[in-house]
Protein backbone atom coordinates (compact mmCIF):
# COMPACT_ATOMS: atom_id res chain seq x y z
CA UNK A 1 102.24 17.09 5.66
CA UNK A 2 99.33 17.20 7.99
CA UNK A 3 97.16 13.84 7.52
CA UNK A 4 95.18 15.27 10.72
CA UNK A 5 95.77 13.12 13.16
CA UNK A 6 95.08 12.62 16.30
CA UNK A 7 96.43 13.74 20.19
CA UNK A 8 96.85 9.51 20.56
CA UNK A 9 98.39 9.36 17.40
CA UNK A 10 101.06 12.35 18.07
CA UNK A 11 101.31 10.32 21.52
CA UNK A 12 101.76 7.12 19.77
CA UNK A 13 104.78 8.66 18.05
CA UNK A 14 105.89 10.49 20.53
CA UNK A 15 106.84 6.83 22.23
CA UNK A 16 108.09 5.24 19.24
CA UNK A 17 110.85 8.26 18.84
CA UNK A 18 111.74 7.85 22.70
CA UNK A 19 112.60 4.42 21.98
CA UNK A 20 111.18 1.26 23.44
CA UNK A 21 112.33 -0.51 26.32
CA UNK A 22 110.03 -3.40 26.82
CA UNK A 23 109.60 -6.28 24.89
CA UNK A 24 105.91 -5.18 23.98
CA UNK A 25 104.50 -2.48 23.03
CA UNK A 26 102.34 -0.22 24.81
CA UNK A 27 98.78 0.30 24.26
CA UNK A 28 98.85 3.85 22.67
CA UNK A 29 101.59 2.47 20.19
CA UNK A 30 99.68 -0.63 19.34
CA UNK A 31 96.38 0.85 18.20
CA UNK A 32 97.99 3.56 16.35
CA UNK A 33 101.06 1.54 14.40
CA UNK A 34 98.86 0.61 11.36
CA UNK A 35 98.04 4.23 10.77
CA UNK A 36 101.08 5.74 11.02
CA UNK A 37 102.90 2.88 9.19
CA UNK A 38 100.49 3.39 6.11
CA UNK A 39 100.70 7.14 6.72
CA UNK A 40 104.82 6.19 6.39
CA UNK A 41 105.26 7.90 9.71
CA UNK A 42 107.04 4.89 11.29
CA UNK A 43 108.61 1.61 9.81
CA UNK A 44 109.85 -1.54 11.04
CA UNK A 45 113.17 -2.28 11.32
CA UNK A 46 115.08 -5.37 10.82
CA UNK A 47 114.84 -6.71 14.08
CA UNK A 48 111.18 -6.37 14.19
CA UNK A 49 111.15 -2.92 16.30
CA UNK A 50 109.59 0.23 15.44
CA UNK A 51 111.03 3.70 14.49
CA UNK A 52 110.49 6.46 13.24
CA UNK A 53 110.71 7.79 9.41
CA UNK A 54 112.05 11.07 8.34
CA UNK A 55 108.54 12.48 7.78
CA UNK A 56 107.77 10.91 11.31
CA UNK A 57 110.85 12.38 13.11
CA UNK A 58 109.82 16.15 11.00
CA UNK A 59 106.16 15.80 12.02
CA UNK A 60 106.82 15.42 15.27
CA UNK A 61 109.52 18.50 15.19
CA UNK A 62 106.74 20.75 13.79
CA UNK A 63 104.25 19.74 16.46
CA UNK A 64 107.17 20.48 19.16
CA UNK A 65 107.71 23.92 17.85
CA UNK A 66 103.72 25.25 17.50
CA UNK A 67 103.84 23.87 21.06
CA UNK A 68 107.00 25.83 22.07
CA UNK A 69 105.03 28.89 20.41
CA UNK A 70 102.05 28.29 22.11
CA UNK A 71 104.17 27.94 25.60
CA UNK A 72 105.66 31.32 24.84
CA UNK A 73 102.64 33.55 24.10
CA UNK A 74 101.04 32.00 27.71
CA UNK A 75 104.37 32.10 29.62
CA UNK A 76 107.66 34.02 28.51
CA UNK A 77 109.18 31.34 31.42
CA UNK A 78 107.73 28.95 29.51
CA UNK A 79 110.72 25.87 29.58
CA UNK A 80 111.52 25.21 25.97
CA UNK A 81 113.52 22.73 24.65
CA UNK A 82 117.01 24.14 23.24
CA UNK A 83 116.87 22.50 20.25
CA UNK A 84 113.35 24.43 19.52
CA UNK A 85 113.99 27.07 21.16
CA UNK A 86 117.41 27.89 18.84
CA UNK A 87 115.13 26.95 15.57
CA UNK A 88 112.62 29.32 16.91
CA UNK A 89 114.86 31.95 17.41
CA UNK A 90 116.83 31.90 13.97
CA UNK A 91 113.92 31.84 12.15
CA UNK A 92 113.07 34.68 14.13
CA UNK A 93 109.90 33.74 15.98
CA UNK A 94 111.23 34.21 19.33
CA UNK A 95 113.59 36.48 20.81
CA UNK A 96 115.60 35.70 24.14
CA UNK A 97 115.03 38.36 26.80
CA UNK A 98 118.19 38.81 28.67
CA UNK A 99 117.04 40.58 32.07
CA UNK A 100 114.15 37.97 32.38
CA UNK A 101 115.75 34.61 31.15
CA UNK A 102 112.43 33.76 29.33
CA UNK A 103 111.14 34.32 25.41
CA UNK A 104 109.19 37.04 23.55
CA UNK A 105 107.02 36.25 20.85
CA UNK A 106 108.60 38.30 18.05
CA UNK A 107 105.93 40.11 15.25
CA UNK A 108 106.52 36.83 13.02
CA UNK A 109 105.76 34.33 15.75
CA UNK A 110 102.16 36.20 16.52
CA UNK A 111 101.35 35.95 12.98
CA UNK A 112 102.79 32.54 12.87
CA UNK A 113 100.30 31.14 15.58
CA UNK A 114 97.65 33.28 14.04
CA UNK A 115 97.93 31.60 10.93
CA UNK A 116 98.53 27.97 12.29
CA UNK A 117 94.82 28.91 14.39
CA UNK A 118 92.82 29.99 11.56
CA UNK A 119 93.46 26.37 10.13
């Protein structure tokens, strides 16, 4: 699933799943469209606009949840987003903690981010 790309790339995406307002494109999404179109990460749609693909809306997901684990093992108060943060926690990565309000790395998510780290 990983084609490694890049921090502009994963930005480039990021844009293309928020939607696009304006009539052109931005910078980020224009040098990075060929790639991720041949990489089948985005596709064009009828009307000429871009958007996502499946493997582009599940690559993005991924990248969203090592960052969610990575927020947690700096800062239990780290702000996660609820969709991660309940995939995270029924796969059993994280674990609320009640008194606090934050997250707790669970045994799983250290060797989770261990593994992802080594790679």
């Amino acid at each position: 699933m990983d084609e490694g790309l890049t921090t502009d790339e994963y930005d480039a995406l990021g844009q293309i799943g928020k939607g696009q307002k304006a009539a052109r494109q931005s910078a980020c999404v224009a040098r990075n469209t060929k790639r991720l179109s041949g990489l089948k990460y985005v596709a064009y749609a009828k009307d000429g606009s871009l958007a996502l693909t499946e493997k582009g809306q599940q690559t993005l997901f991924v990248k969203e949840c090592i960052d969610g684990l990575r927020a947690v093992s700096a800062s239990p108060q780290a702000p996660l987003d609820t969709i991660v943060a309940t995939f995270l926690c029924k796969k059993g990565h994280i674990e609320p903690q009640v008194p606090d309000g934050g997250f707790a790395l669970t045994q799983r998510g250290r060797e989770t981010l261990a593994d992802i780290d080594t790679r």
